[in-house]
Protein backbone atom coordinates (compact mmCIF):
# COMPACT_ATOMS: atom_id res chain seq x y z
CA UNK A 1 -67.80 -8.13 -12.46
CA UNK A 2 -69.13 -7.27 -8.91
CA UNK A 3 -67.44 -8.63 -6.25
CA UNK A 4 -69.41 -11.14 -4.24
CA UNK A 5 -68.99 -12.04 -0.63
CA UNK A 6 -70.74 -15.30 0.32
CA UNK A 7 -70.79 -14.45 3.76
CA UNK A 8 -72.81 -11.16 3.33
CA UNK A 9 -75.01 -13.37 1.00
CA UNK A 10 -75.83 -15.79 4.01
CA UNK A 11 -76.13 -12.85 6.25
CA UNK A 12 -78.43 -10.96 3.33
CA UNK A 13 -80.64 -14.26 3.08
CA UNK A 14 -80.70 -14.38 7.15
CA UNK A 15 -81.97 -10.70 7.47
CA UNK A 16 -84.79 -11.26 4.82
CA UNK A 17 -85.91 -14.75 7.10
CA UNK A 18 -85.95 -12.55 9.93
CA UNK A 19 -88.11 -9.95 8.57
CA UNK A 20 -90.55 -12.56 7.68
CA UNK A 21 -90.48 -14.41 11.10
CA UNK A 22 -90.64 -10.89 12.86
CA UNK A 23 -87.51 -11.82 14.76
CA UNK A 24 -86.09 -8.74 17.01
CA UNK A 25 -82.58 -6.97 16.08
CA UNK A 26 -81.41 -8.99 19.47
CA UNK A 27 -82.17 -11.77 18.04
CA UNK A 28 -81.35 -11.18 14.62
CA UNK A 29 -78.06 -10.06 15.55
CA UNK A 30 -76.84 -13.37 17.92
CA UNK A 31 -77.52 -15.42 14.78
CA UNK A 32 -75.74 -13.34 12.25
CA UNK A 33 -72.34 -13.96 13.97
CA UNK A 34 -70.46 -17.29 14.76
CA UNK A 35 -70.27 -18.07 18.33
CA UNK A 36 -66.67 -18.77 18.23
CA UNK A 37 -63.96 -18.93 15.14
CA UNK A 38 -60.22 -20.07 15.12
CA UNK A 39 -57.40 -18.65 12.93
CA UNK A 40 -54.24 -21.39 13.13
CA UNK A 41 -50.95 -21.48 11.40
CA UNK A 42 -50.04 -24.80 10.20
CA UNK A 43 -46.34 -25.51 9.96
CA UNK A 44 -45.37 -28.51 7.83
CA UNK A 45 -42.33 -30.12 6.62
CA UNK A 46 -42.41 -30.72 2.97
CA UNK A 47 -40.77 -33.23 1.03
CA UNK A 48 -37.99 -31.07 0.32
CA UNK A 49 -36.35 -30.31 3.93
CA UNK A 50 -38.22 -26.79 3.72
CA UNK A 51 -40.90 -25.86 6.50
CA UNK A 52 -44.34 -24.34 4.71
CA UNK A 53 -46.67 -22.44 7.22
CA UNK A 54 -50.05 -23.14 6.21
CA UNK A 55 -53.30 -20.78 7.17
CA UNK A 56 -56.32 -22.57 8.47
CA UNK A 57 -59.77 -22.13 9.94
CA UNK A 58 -62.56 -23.38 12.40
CA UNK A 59 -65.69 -21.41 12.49
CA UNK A 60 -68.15 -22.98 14.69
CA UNK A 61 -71.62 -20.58 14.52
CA UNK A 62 -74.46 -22.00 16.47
CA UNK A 63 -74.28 -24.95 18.45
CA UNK A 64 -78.05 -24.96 19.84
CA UNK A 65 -79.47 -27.65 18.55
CA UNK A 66 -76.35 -29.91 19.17
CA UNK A 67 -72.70 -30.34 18.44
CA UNK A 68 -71.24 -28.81 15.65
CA UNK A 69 -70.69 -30.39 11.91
CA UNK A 70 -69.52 -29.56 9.24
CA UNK A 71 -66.75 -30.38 6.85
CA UNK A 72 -62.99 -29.21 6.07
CA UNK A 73 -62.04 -27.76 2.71
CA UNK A 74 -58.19 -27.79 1.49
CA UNK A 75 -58.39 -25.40 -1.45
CA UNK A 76 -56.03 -22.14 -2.81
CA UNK A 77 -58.41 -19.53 -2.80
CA UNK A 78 -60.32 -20.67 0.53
CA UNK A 79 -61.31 -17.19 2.83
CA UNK A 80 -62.34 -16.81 6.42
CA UNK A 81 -65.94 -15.33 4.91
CA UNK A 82 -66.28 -18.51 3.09
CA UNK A 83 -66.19 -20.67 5.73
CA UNK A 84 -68.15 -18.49 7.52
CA UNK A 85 -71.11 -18.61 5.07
CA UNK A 86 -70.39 -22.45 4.87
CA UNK A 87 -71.00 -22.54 8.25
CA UNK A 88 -73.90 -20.75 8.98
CA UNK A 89 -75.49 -22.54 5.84
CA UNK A 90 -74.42 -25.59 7.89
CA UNK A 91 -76.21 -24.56 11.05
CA UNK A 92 -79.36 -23.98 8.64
CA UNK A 93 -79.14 -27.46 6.43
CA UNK A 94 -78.91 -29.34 9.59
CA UNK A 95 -81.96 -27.43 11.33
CA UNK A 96 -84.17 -27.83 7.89
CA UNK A 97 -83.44 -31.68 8.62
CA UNK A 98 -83.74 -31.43 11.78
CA UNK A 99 -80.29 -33.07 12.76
CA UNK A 100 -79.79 -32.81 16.53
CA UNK A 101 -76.36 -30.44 15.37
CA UNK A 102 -75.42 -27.09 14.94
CA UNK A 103 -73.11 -25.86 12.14
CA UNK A 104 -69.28 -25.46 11.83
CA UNK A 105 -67.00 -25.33 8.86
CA UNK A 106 -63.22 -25.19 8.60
CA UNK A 107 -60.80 -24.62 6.01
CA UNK A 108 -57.10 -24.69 5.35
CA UNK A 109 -55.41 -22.25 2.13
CA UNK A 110 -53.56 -24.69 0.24
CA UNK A 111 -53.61 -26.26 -3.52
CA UNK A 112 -53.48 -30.09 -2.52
CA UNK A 113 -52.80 -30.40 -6.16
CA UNK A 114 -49.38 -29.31 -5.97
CA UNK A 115 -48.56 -31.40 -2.26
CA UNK A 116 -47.66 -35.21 -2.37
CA UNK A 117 -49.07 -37.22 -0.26
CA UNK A 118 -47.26 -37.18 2.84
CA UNK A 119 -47.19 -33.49 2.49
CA UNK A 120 -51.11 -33.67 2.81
CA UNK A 121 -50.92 -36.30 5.59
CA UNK A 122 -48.34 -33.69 7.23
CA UNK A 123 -51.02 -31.23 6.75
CA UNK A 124 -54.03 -33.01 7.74
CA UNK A 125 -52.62 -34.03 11.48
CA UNK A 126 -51.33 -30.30 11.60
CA UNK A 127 -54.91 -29.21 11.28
CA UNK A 128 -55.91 -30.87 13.91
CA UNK A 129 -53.09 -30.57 15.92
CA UNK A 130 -53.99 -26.88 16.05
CA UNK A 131 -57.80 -27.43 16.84
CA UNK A 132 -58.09 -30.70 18.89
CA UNK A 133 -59.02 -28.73 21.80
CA UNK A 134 -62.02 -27.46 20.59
CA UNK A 135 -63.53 -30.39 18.74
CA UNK A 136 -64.88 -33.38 19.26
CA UNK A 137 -67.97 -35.72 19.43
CA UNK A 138 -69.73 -34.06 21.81
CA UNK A 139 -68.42 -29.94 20.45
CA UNK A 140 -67.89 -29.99 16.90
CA UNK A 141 -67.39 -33.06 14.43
CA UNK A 142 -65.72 -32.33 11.12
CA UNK A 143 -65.98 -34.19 7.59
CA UNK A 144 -65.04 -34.00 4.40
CA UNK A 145 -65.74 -30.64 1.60
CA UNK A 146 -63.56 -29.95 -1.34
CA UNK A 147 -60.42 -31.36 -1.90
CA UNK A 148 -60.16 -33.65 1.41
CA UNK A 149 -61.11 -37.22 1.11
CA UNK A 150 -61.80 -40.16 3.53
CA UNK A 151 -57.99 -41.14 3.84
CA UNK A 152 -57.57 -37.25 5.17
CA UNK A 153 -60.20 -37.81 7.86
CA UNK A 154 -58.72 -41.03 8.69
CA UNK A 155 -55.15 -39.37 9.24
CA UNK A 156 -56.99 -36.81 11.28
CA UNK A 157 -59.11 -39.17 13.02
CA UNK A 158 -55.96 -41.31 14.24
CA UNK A 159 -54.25 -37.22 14.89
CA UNK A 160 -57.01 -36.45 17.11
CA UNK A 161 -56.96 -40.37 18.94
CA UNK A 162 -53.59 -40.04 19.68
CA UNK A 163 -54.23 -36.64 21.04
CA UNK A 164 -56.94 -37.86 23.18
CA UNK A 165 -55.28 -41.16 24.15
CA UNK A 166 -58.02 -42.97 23.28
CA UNK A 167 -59.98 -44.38 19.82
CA UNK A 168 -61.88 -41.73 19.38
CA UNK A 169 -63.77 -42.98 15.75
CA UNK A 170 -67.06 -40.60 16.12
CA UNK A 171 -64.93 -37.29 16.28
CA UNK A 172 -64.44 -37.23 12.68
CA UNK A 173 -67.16 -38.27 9.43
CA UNK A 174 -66.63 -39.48 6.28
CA UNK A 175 -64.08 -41.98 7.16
CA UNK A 176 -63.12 -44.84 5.31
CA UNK A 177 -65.74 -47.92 6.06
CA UNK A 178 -63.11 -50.31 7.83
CA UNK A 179 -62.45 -47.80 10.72
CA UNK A 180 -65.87 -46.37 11.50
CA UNK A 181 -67.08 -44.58 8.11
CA UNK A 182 -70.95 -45.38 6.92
CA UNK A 183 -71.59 -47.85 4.21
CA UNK A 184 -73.27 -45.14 1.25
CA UNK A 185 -71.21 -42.06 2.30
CA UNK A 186 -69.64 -41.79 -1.04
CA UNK A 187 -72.75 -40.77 -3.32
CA UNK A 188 -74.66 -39.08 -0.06
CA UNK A 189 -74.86 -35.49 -1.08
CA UNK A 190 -75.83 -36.60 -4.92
CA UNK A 191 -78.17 -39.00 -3.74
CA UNK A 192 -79.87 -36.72 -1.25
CA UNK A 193 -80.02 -34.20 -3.92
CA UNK A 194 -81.59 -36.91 -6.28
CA UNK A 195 -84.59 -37.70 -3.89
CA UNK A 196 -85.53 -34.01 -3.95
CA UNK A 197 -85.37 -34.02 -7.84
CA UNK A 198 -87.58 -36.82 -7.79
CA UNK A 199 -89.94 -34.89 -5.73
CA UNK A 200 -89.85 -31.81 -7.04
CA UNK A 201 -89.97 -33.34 -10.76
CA UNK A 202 -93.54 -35.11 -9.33
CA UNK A 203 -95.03 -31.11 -8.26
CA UNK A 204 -94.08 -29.95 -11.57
CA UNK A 205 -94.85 -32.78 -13.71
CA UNK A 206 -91.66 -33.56 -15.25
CA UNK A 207 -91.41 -37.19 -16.48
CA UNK A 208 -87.66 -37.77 -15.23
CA UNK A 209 -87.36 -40.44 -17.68
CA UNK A 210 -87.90 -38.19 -20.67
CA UNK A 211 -85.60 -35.48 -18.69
CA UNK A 212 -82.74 -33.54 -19.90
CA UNK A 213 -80.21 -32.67 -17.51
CA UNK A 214 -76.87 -30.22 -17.56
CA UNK A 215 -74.53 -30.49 -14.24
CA UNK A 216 -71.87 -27.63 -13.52
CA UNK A 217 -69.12 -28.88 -11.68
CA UNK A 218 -67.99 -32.76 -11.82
CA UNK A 219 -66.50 -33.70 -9.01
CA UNK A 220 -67.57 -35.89 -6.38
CA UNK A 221 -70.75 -34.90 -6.16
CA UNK A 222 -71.39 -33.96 -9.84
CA UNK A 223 -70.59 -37.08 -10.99
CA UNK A 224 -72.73 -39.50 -8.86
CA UNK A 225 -75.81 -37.16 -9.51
CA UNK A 226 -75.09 -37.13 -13.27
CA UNK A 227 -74.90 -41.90 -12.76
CA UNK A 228 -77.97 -41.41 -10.45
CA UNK A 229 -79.96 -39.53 -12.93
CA UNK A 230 -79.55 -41.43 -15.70
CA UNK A 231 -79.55 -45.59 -13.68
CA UNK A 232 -82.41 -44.34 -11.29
CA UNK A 233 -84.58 -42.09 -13.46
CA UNK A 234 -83.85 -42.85 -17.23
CA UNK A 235 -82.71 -39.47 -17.60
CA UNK A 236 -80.60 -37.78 -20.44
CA UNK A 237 -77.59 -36.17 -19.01
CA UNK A 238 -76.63 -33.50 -22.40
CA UNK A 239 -74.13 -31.53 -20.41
CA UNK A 240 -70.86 -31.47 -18.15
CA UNK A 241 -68.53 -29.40 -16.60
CA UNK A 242 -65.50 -28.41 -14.28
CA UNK A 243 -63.52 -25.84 -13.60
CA UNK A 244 -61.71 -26.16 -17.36
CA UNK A 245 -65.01 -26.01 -19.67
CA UNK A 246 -67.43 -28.47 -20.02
CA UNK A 247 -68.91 -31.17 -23.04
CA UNK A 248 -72.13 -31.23 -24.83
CA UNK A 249 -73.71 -33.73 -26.45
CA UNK A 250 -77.56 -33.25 -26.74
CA UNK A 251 -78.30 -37.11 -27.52
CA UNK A 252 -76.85 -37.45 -23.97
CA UNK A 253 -72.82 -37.99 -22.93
CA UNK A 254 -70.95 -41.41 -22.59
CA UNK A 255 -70.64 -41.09 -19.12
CA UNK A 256 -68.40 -43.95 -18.40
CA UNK A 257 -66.08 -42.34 -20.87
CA UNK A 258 -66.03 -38.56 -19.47
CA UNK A 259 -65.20 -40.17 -16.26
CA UNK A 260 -62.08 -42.20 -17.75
CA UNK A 261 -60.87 -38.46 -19.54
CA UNK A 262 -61.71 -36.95 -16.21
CA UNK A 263 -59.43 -39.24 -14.28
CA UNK A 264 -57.06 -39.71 -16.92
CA UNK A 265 -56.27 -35.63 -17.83
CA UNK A 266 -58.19 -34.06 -15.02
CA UNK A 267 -60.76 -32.36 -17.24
CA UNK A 268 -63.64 -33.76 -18.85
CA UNK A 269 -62.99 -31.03 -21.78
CA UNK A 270 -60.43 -33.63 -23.77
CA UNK A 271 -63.09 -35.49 -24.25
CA UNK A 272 -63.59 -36.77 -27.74
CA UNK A 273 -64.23 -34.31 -30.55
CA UNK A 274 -66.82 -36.70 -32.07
CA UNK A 275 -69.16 -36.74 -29.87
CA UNK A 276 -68.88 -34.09 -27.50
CA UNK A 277 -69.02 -30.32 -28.27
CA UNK A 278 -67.34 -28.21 -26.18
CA UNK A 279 -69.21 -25.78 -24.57
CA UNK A 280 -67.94 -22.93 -21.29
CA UNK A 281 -69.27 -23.39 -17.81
CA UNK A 282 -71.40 -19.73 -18.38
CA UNK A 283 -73.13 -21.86 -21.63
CA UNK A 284 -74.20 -24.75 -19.73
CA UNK A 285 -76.25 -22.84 -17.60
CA UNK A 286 -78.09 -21.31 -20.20
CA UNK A 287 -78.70 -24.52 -21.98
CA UNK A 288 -82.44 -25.43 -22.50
CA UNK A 289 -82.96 -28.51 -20.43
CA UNK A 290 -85.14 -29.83 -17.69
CA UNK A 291 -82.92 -29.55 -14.49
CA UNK A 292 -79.76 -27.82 -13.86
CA UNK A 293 -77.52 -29.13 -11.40
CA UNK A 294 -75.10 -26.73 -9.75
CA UNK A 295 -72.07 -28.87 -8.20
CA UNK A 296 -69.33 -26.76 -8.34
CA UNK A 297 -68.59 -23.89 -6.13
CA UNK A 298 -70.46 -20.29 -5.05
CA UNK A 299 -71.81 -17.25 -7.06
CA UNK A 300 -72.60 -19.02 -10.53
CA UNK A 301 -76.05 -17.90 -10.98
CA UNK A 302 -76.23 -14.23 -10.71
CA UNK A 303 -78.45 -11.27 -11.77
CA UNK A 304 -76.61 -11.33 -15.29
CA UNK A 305 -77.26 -14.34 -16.32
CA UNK A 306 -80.40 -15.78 -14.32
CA UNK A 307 -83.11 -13.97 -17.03
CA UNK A 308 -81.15 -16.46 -19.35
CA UNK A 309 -81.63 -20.17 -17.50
CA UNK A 310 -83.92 -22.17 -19.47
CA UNK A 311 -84.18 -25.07 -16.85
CA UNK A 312 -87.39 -26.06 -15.17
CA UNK A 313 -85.71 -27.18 -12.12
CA UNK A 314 -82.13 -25.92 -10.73
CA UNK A 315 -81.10 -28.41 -8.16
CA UNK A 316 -78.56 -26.76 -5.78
CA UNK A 317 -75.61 -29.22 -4.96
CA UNK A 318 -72.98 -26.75 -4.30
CA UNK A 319 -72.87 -24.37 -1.38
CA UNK A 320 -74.20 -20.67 -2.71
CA UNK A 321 -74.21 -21.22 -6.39
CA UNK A 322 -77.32 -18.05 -6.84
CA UNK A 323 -77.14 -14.87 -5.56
CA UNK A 324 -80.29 -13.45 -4.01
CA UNK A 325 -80.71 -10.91 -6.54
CA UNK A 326 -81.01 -13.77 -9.03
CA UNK A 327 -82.80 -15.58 -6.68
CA UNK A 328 -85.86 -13.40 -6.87
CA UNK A 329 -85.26 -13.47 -11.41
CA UNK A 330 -85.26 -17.19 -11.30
CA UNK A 331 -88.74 -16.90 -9.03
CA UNK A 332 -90.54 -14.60 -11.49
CA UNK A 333 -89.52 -16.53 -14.05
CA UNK A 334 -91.23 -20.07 -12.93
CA UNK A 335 -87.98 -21.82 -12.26
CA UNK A 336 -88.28 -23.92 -9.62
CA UNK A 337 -84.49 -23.80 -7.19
CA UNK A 338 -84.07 -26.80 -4.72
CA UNK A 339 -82.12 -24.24 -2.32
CA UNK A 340 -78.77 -25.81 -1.45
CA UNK A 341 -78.83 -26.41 2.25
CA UNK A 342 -81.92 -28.82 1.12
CA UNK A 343 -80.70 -30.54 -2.08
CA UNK A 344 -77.28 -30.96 -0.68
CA UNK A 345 -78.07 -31.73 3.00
CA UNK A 346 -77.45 -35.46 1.71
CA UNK A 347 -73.67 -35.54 3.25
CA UNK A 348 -74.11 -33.84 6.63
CA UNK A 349 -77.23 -36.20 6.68
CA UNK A 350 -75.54 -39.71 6.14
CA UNK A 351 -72.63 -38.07 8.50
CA UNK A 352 -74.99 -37.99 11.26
CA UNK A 353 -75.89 -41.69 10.62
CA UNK A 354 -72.18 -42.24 11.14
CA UNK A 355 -71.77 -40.50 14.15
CA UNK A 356 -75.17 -42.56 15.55
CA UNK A 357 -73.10 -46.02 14.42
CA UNK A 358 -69.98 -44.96 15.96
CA UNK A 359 -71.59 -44.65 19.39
CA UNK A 360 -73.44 -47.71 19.19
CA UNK A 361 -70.68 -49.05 17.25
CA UNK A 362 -73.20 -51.13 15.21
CA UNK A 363 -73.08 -50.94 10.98
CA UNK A 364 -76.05 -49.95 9.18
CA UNK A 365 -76.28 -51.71 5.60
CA UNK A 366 -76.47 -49.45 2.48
CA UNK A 367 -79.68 -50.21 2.13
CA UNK A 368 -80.85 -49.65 5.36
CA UNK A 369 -79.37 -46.20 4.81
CA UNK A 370 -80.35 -45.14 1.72
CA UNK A 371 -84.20 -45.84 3.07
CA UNK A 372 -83.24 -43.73 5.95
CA UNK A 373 -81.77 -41.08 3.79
CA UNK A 374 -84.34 -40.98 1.38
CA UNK A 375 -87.34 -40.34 4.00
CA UNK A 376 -85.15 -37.84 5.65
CA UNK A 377 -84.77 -35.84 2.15
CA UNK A 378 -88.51 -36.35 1.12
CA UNK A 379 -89.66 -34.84 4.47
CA UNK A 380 -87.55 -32.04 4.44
CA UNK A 381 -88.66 -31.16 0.79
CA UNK A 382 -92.36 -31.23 1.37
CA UNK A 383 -92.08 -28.76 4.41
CA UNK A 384 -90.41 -26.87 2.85
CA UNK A 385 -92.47 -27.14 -0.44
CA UNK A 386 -95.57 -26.62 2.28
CA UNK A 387 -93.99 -23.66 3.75
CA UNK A 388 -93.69 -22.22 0.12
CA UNK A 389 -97.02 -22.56 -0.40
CA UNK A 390 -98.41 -21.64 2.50
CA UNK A 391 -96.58 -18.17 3.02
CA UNK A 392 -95.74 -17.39 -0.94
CA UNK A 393 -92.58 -17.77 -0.54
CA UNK A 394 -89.42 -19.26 -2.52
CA UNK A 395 -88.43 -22.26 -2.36
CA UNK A 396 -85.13 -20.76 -0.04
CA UNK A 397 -86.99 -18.29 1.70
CA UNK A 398 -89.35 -20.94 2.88
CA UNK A 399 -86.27 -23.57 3.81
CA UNK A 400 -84.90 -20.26 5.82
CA UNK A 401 -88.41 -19.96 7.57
CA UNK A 402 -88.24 -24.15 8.32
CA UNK A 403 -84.36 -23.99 9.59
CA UNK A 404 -84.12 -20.59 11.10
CA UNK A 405 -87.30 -20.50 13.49
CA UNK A 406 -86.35 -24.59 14.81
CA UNK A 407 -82.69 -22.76 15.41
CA UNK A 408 -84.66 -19.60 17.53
CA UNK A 409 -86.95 -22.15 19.36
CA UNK A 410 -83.68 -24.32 20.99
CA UNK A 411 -82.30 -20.74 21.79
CA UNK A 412 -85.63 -19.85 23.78
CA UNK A 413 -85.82 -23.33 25.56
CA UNK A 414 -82.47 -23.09 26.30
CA UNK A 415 -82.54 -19.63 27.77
CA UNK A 416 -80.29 -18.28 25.33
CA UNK A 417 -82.79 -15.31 24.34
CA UNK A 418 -86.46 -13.97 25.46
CA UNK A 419 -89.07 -14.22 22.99
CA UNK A 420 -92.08 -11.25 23.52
């Protein structure tokens, strides 16, 4: 199977924006690199009297619209050219919603899995131990990705207060409520994704309550969006997934009981035999539903098997789940993709909110930020629906034509670059 690099992708989707925006190779060129990256080693004690060097990463990439954001993953396979992607897909996602941010993302090689928990609290201050200097509210402010949680941004919060010698709540989102976190945090990205279902569902005249819906990947994310569908919309969620396999059931799942064998055996694949089928993660894509929900991680959809998606609606909650070689199949073929740094801008969208309490160090309700968070979304998907239109575009070329140009017109004001 060819090998894919997510950071050429990003810089392969940037290239065709910049052909359409008739952006010069100066241009072109400043925003196909990060501005600055960090390679750390991470020494940490484990339980065991050893010492385990860990290998981390900071990428911040464009900064010209504001401070960095963007989240920390702890997983085994994590590269330097993932978080590289994740971070210019960052800068993009908080452009198309127009965040006053740029885009960072950082990353540390390590199966948290396998590390107890004051192994990952060892790790966590170690992180930021190593990049304190260099973040921040006002430079970079991380959050939470895969595998970290909001107990791992509180230990790096307190890390980076100590550091600082001062409280220092706003340099670090997704934090637990009682020390500076936002009420709604939790369900952000799947409930951001959900308003742009809604909307797109309404162009394409999909009665959401009569839906079927498949969702690759259940974590976080996954699971909220597969509770979301079915509470807000009356929709029938047929299919599941994570990284072991996933369950079918095309009267619709128990979802209350997936998420009990989920937590229980760590795969929603023991599920019972009765009435669940069990189906692979390549299946569930092809299934013939309504809307598709990628959740897991890059490079799902490709070339091979995009002439095979059924779905009327692919709703991008992972990070780079299609390549853009099935980007352009799943466009001739009428299926309409909610490009991820839209559908999942949800997280880096409620993370702002936190970093706007934290400075006036005033709470927002959950209500009051859901409404927030829900005219944010439905904004962002009608220009970029609008740009689709208007240029014949996809749905992701026409979010790059949004994000990219707002990103080129801070760089002019600032003086950054000359525009002919």
């Amino acid at each position: 199977m060819e090998e894919l690099n997510p950071f050429e992708i990003a810089r392969k989707q940037l290239d065709d924006c910049a052909k359409i925006l008739n952006l010069s190779d100066d241009v072109r060129e400043i925003l196909r690199n990060p501005m600055r990256e960090l390679h750390v080693s991470i020494p940490v004690r484990m339980d065991d009297g050893s010492t385990k060097v860990f290998k981390g990463f900071r990428v911040q990439y464009n900064d010209a619209k504001g401070p960095m954001k963007g989240g920390i993953r702890f997983h085994p396979e994590e590269t330097i050219d993932t978080v590289r992607a994740l971070a210019a897909w960052m800068t993009w996602k908080c452009s198309l919603l127009d965040l006053p941010l740029g885009g960072g993302k950082g990353g540390v090689i390590c199966n948290p899995k396998e590390l107890s928990e004051n192994e990952l609290e060892r790790l966590s201050r170690g992180y930021i131990d190593k990049i304190w200097q260099f973040i921040g509210p006002n430079k970079d402010v991380p959050a939470p990705d895969v595998y970290t949680t909001p107990q791992m941004m509180a230990w790096m919060m307190d890390e980076f207060s100590k550091l600082t010698g001062s409280n220092e709540f706003g340099c670090i989102t997704g934090k637990p409520v009682c020390i500076g976190g936002s009420c709604g945090r939790d369900d952000a990205t799947a409930r951001g994704g959900i308003y742009t279902i809604r909307e797109a569902a309404k162009e394409l005249g999909i009665d959401l309550s009569k839906a079927t819906v498949a969702i690759q990947g259940y974590g976080n994310a996954g699971c909220n969006a597969a509770f979301l569908c079915r509470d807000l919309f009356g929709s029938k969620v047929v299919a599941i997934s994570d990284s072991k396999g996933g369950i079918y059931n095309k009267d619709g799942l128990d979802l209350e009981l997936a998420c009990r064998v989920k937590s229980d055996t760590r795969t929603v694949t023991n599920s019972p035999r009765d009435t669940t089928q069990k189906i692979s993660n390549e299946e569930l894509v092809e299934l013939d539903v309504d809307i598709l929900i990628t959740a897991a991680l890059e490079n799902v959809i490709t070339k091979e098997n995009a002439p095979n998606v059924k779905a009327k609606i692919i709703a991008e909650l992972a990070n780079g789940p299609t390549t853009p070689e099935a980007d352009e199949i799943l466009y001739k073929n009428g299926v309409h993709v909610i490009p991820d740094f839209l559908c999942n801008a949800g997280g880096v969208t409620v993370s702002y909110f936190e970093m706007v309490q934290n400075i006036d160090r005033y709470c927002w309700d959950v209500e009051d930020v859901y409404k927030r968070l829900d005219d944010r979304m439905t904004q962002a998907y009608h220009t970029v629906l609008n740009a689709s239109k208007t240029y014949n575009l996809n749905m992701r070329q026409a979010a790059y034509v949004v994000a990219v140009n707002r990103v080129v017109e801070a760089m002019q004001l600032r003086g950054w670059i000359k525009m002919n």
